[in-house]
Structure formats: structure tokens, C-alpha cells
Protein backbone atom coordinates (compact mmCIF):
# COMPACT_ATOMS: atom_id res chain seq x y z
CA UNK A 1 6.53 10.96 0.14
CA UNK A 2 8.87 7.61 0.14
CA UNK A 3 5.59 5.89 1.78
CA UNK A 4 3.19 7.02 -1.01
CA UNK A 5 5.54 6.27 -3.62
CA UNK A 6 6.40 3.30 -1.99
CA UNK A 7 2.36 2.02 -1.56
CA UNK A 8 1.00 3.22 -5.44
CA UNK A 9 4.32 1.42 -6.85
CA UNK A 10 3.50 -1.73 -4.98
CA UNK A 11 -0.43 -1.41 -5.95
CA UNK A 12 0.61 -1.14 -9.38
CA UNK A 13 2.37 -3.79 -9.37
CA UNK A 14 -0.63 -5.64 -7.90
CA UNK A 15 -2.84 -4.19 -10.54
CA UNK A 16 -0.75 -5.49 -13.75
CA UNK A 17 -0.31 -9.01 -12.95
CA UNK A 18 -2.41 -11.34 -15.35
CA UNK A 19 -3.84 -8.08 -16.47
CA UNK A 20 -3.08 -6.56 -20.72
CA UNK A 21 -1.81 -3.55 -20.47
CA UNK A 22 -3.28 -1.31 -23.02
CA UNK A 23 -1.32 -2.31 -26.42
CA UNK A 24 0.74 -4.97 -24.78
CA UNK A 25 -0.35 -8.98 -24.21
CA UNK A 26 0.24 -10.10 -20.24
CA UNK A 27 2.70 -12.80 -20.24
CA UNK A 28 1.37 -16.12 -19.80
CA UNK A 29 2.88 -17.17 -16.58
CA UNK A 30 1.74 -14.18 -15.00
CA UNK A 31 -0.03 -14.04 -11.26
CA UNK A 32 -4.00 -12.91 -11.06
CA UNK A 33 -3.95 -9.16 -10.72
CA UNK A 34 -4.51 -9.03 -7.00
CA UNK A 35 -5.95 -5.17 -7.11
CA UNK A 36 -10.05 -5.40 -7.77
CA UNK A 37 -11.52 -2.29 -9.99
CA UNK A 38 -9.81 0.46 -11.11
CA UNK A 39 -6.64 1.96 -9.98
CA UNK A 40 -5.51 5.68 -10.48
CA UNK A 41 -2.30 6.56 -9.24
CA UNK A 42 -0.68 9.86 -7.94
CA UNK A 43 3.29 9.49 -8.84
CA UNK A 44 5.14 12.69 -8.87
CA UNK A 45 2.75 14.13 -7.35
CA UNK A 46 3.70 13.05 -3.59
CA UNK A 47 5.40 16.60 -2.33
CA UNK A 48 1.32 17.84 -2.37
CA UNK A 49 -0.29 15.80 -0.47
CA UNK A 50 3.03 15.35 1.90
CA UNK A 51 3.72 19.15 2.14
CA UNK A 52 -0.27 20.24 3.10
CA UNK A 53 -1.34 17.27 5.41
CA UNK A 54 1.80 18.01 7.54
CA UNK A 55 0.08 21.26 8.80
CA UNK A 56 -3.29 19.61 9.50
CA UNK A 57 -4.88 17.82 12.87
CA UNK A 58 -6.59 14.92 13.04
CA UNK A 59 -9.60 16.96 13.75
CA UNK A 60 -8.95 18.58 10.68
CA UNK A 61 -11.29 17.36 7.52
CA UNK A 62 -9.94 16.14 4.39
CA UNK A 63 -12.09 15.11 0.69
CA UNK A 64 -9.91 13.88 -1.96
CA UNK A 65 -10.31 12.24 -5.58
CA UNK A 66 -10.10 9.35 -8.00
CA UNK A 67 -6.37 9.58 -6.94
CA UNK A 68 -6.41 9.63 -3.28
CA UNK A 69 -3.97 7.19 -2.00
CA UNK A 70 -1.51 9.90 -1.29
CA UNK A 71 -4.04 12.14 0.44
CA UNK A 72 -4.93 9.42 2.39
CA UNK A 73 -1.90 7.94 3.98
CA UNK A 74 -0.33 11.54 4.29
CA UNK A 75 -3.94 12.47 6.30
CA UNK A 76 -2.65 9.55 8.66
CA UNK A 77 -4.57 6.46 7.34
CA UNK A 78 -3.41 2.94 7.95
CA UNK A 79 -1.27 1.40 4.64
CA UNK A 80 -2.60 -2.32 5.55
CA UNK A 81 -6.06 -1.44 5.51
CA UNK A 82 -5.87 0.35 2.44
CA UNK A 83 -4.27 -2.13 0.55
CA UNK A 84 -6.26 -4.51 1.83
CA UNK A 85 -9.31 -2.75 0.26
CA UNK A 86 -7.16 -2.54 -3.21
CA UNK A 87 -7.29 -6.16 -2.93
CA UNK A 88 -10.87 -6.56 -2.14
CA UNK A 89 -10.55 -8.32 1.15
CA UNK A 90 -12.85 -8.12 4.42
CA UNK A 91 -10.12 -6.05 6.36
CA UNK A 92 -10.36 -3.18 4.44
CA UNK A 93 -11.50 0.13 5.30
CA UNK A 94 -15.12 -0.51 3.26
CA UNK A 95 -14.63 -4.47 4.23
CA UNK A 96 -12.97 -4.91 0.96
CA UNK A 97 -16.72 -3.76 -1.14
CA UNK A 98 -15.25 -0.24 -1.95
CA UNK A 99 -12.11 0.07 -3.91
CA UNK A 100 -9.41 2.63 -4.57
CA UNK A 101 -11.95 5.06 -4.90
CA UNK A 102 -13.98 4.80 -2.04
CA UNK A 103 -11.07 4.91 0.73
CA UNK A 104 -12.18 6.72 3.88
CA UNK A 105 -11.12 6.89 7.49
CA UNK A 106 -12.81 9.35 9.83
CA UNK A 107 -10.94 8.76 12.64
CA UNK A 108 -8.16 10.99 11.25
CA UNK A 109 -10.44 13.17 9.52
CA UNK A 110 -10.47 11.59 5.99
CA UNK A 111 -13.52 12.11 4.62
CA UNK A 112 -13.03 10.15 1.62
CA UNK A 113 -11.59 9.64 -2.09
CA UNK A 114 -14.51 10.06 -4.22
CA UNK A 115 -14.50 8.69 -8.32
CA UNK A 116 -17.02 11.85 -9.36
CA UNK A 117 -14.92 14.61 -10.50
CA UNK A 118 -15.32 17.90 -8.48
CA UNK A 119 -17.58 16.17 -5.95
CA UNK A 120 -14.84 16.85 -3.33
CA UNK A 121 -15.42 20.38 -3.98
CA UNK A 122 -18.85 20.57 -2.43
CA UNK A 123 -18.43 17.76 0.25
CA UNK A 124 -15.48 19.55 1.85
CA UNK A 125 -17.62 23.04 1.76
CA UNK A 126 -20.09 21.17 3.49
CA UNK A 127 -18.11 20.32 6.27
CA UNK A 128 -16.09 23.22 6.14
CA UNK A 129 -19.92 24.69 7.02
CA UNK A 130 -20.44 22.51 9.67
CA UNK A 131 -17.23 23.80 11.40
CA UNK A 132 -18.22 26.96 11.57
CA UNK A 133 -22.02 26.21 12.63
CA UNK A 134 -20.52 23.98 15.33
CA UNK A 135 -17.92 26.25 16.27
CA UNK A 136 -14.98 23.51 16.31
CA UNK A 137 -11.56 24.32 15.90
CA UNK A 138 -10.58 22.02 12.76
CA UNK A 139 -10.59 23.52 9.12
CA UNK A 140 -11.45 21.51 5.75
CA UNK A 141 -9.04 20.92 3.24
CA UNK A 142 -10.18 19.35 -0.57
CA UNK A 143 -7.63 18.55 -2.81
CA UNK A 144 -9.44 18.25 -6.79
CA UNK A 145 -7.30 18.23 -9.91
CA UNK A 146 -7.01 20.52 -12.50
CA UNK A 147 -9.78 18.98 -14.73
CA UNK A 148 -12.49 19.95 -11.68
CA UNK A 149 -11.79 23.44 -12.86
CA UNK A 150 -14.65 23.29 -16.29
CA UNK A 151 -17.29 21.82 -14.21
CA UNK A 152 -19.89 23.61 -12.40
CA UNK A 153 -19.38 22.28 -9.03
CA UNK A 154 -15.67 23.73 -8.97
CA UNK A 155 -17.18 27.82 -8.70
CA UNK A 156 -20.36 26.65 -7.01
CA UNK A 157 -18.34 25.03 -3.97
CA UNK A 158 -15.48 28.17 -4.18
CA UNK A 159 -18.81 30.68 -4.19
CA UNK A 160 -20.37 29.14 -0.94
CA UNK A 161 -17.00 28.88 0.90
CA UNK A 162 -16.29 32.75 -0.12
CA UNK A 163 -19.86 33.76 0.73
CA UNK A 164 -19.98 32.21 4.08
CA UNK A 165 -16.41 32.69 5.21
CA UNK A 166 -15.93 28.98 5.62
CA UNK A 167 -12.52 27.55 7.39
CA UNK A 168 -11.50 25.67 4.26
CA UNK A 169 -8.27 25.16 1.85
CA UNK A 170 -8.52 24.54 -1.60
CA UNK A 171 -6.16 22.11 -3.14
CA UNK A 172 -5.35 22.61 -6.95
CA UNK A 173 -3.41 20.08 -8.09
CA UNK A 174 -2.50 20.80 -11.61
CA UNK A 175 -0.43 17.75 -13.11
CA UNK A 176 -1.15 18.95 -16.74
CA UNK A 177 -3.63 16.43 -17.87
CA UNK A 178 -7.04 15.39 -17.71
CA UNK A 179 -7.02 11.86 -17.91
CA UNK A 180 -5.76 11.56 -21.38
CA UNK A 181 -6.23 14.96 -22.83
CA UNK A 182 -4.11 17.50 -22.06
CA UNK A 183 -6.05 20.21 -19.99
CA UNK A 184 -4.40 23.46 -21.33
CA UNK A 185 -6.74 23.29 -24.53
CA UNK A 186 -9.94 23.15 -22.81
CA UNK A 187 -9.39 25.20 -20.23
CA UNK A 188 -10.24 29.15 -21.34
CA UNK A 189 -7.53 31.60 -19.52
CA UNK A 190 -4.34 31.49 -17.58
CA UNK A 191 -3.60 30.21 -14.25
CA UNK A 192 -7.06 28.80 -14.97
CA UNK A 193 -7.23 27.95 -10.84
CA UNK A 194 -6.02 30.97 -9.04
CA UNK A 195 -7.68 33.45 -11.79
CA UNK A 196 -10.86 31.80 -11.07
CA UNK A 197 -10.68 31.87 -7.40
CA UNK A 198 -9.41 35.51 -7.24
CA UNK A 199 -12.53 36.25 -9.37
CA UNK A 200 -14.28 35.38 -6.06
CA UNK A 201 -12.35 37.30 -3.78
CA UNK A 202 -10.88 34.06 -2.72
CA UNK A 203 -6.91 34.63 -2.18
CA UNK A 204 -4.79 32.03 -4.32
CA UNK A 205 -1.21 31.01 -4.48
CA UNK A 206 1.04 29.10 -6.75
CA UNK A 207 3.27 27.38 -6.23
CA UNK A 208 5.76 24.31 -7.79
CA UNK A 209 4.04 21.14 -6.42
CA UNK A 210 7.07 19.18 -7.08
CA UNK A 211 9.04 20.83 -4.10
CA UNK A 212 8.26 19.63 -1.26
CA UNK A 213 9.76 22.21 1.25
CA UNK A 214 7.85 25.37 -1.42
CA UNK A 215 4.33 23.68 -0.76
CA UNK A 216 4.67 23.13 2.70
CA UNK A 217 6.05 26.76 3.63
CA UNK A 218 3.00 27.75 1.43
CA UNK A 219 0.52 25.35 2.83
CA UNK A 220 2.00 26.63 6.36
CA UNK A 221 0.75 30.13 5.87
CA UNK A 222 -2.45 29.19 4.68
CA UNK A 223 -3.58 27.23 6.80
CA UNK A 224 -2.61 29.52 9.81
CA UNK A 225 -4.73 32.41 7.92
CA UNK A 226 -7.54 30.26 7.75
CA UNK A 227 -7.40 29.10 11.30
CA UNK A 228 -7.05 32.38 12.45
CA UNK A 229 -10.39 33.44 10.66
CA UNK A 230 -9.56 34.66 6.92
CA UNK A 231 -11.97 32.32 5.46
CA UNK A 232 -11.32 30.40 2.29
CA UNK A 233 -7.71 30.14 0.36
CA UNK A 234 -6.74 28.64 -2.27
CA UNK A 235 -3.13 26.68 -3.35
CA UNK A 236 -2.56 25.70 -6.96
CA UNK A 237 0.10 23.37 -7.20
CA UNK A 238 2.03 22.58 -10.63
CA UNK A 239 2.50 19.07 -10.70
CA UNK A 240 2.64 16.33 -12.88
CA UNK A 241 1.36 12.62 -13.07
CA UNK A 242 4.12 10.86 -14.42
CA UNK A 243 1.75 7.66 -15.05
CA UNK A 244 -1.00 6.93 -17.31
CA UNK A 245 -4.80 7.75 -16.07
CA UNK A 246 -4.94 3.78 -14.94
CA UNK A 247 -2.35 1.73 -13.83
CA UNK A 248 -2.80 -0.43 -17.09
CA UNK A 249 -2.65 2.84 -19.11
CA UNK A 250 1.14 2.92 -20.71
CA UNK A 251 0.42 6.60 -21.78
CA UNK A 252 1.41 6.28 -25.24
CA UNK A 253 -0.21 9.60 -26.02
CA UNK A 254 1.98 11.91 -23.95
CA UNK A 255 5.32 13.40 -25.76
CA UNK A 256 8.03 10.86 -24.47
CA UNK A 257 10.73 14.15 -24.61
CA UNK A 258 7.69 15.72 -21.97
CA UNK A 259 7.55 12.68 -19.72
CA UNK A 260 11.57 12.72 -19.78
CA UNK A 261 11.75 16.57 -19.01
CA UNK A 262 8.94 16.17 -15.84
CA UNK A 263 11.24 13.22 -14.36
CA UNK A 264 14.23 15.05 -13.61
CA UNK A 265 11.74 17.34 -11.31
CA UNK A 266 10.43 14.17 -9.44
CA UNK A 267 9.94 15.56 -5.88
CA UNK A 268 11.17 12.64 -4.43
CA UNK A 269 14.32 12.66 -6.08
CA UNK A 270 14.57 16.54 -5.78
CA UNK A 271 13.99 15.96 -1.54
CA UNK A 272 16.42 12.91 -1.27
CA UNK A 273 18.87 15.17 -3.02
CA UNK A 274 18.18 17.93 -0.80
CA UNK A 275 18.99 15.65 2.21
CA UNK A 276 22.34 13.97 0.37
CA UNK A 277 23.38 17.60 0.18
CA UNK A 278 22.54 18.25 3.73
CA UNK A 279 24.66 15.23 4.68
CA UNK A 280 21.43 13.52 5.59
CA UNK A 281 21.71 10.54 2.80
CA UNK A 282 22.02 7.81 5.22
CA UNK A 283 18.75 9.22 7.13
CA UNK A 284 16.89 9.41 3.74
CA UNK A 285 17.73 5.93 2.64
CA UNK A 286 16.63 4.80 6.38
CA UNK A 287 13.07 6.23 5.59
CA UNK A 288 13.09 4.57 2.07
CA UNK A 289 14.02 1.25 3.59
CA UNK A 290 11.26 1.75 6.62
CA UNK A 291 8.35 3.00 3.63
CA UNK A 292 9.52 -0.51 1.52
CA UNK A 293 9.53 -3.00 4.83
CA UNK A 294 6.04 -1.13 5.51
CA UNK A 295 4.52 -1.92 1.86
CA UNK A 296 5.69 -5.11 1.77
CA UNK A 297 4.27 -6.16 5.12
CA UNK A 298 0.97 -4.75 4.05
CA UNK A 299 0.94 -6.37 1.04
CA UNK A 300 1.19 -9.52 2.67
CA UNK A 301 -1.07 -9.57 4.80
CA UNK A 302 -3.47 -7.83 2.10
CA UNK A 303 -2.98 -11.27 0.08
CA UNK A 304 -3.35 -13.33 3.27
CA UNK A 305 -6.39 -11.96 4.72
CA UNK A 306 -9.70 -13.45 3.75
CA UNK A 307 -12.50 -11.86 1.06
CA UNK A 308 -15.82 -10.67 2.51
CA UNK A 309 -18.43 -13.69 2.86
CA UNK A 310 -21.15 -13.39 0.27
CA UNK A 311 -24.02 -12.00 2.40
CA UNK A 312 -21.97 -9.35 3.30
CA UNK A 313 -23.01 -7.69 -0.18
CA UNK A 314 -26.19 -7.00 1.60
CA UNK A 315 -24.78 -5.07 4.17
CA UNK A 316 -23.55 -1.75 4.71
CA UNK A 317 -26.13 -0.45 1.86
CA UNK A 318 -28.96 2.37 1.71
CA UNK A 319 -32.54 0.51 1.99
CA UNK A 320 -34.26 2.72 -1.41
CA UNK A 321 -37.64 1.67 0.58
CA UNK A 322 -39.26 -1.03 -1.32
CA UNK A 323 -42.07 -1.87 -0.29
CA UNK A 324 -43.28 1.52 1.60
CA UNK A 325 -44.90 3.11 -1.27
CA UNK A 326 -47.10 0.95 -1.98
């Protein structure tokens, strides 16, 4: 959780610099923002992605969403490469051409972030599919957010993966908002996630997405069911994004009193706290200090390393077939 928090606080940072914030002027003296296209940002919402990925392999298959940085790096992804590809340079994971959005490493099952809402949904079903044709032993897990829930690709994805018995875990995570409108009002019913998913015969649980040690016992059970054959599950988490729905975004539409309330259930305060009353502070701050050295390092080399060359726009692209319909 301290390495997430520790990476999206340091991209942030890298995101703001010469850059107006919504309603405010950038100073004048202010460095380039160093972080190319948009940047959406997961804080206080670590203890999710931290408490599921520690039950998965790295055969396992992961899809994620606008805000996958935490996903991501929990799933086992390298922090240099994906800063790098913040910062647009050639030793990122898409050689600097795809963004915050477009993060992907297959070689520990990562799938991808993806900037569509609810397209996670049917990408992970997909695979999950593929499992089961191929007869591996991996499962897929897809985290979406709670505004995937309205659109049509949320019950078609939960429909095939019911239908066909599919090995994979679906990740609710319900931070309250949908990027600046609060979800509640357009979303018809309660427990809008698990009611929907029961509907389908789909088992669901809740559970508080802030503590850490909750979602992983929960994540734990689910994904043994679903290894051991049960088909899909589902895990909404209650959350909440204590950011705006950009890093430039100062979230002056949100109830200050509400943001003030939702910060003294940060998870990674609640965890350190956990381990302070365990005796375990000096082991906590060790891990804080190791995530920070980390970040840094990766941010320097992320500034250091060199942008793509120009041709290389040309690469790494789907031919549409000009030319062979003529």
C-alpha cells in the first residue's frame, strides 16, 4: 500500500508542475509537468488492490481501469517502467507512446489499465474464457469502479462469466463518485453491485475496502472458491478516492466535512496503526522508507532516460489496410 501511495503521490507531483490546477494559476518559477496525458489517481483506495493481488499468481490474469497504477504494481509490475511511461520516455512499458492509461505487463499477468469505462469487464471474461477452454490453472480478476455499474457492458460481462462458469473475480470498487458526480443519484437500488450480481446467481460480498486485513481475508476465500471450481464471485469494496478525478482536479465540488470524515479511514493510516499497536512501528516505517527510496529512484531515472525517436510513432500500430481495397 506504502508503494502505491508512495508512486501516485510522486506522479502527482510530476503531473502539477508548470501545469494550472483547475481554479488556481501555476506559479511562475515552476518545472514543466514531467507526466504526459492524463493522470487519474487511486489514493485511499490502496488496501483493494493490495489486499486481492496478494492471493493471485503470476499466471493469474488481471484488467484494470483509468486508475490502474495500484492494480498494477500490486499485480507485480516494475515502478521504473511505469513511471517512465508517465513521463513519456522510450523505457516505458508502451516505449513511452501509451500513458497512464495504457499500462500493461503480461509477464505477471497484467493485462492492462484501459481509459473506456467497463471495458475491463468484458476483456477479463474473455480471458477468464480462455482459461477454462485451455484448461490452465490461473483465474481472471477485473477490478471496474462503481460508475461501470449503469453501463451495459457491466451485466453483459457478469451474464457470460455466470453462464459459462468462468474462473473469474469481480472487483467492485465503490469510492462514492463517478468522476465528479456523486454515483448514489444515478444509480437505481441499493448495494447497486452485489444486488446486481446476485440477480445473476453470481455470489457477492461486501466488504470495507479501506481495511486492508477485511479485503484480503475476503479476497482469500474467494479466490480459493473460484479456483476450486465455483465459477464467478463477486467483491464490492467501499472505498473512497480521496483526490479529484485528475491530478489537476482540486475537487472543489465534494463536501470538505465528507473529504475530512473519509481521511480518518485512510487504509494506510488505519494498517500503520495496526502495526504501531502490534509493536511493529519500526518495521512499518522501514517499508515506508524502502516504498520512498524506490519512487525516488524511479523517478530519476524516469527524468533521465531518453524520449522515443520520432519514427518510432510508426511503430507498434495496427496497419487499417490501405491500399488493399482498392
Amino acid at each position: 500500500m506504502v508503494r502505491i501511495r508512495a508512486f501516485e503521490d510522486a506522479a502527482e507531483r510530476a503531473s502539477q508542475g508548470g501545469v494550472q490546477i483547475w481554479g488556481q494559476s501555476a506559479a511562475a518559477d515552476a518545472e514543466p509537468a514531467l507526466v504526459k496525458g492524463p493522470l487519474h489517481l487511486s489514493t485511499g483506495q490502496e488496501a483493494v488492490a493490495a489486499g486481492v493481488c496478494a492471493h493471485l499468481h503470476a499466471r493469474d490474469l488481471l484488467t484494470s481501469t483509468h486508475r490502474g497504477h495500484g492494480h498494477t504494481l500490486a499485480k507485480g509490475a516494475d515502478s521504473t517502467r511505469m513511471m517512465c511511461e508517465l513521463f513519456g520516455r522510450a523505457h516505458g512499458y508502451n516505449k513511452g507512446k501509451g500513458g497512464s492509461m495504457h499500462i500493461a505487463d503480461f509477464s505477471v499477468g497484467m493485462l492492462g489499465a484501459n481509459g473506456v469505462v467497463t471495458a475491463g469487464l468484458p476483456i477479463a471474461v474473455g480471458a477468464a474464457h480462455a482459461l477454462k477452454l485451455r484448461g490452465e490453472e490461473a483465474i481472471a480478476v477485473c477490478f471496474f469502479g462503481d460508475g461501470a455499474i449503469n453501463r451495459g457492458p457491466f451485466l453483459e460481462a457478469l451474464n457470460w462469466a455466470q453462464i459459462y462458469r468462468l474462473p473469474v473475480l469481480f472487483v467492485c470498487e465503490d469510492n462514492q463518485i463517478s468522476a465528479t458526480t456523486r454515483s448514489a443519484p444515478m444509480t437505481a437500488g441499493t448495494q447497486a453491485a452485489s444486488a446486481r450480481a446476485e440477480a445473476l446467481g453470481i455470489a457477492a460480498t461486501q466488504v470495507d475496502g479501506n481495511d486492508v486485513l477485511a479485503v484480503s481475508e475476503a479476497a482469500a476465500q474467494l479466490v480459493a472458491g473460484i479456483r476450486a471450481g465455483s465459477g464467478p464471485r463477486l467483491l464490492h469494496a467501499l472505498t473512497y478516492r480521496h483526490k479529484g478525478h485528475v491530478s489537476v482536479d482540486p475537487a472543489h465540488y465534494r463536501d470538505p466535512a465528507e473529504v475530512a470524515a473519509a481521511l480518518l479511514t485512510d487504509p494506510v493510516t488505519r494498517a500503520r496503526e495496526l502495526l504501531a499497536a502490534r509493536g511493529q512501528a519500526d518495521a512499518a516505517a522501514d517499508v515506508l522508507a524502502q516504498a520512498q527510496a524506490e519512487i525516488a529512484a524511479a523517478v530519476a531515472f524516469a527524468k533521465a532516460a531518453p524520449f522515443p525517436e520520432a519514427h518510432e510513432a510508426f511503430e507498434d500500430i495496427a496497419t487499417t489496410g490501405e491500399g488493399a481495397w482498392a
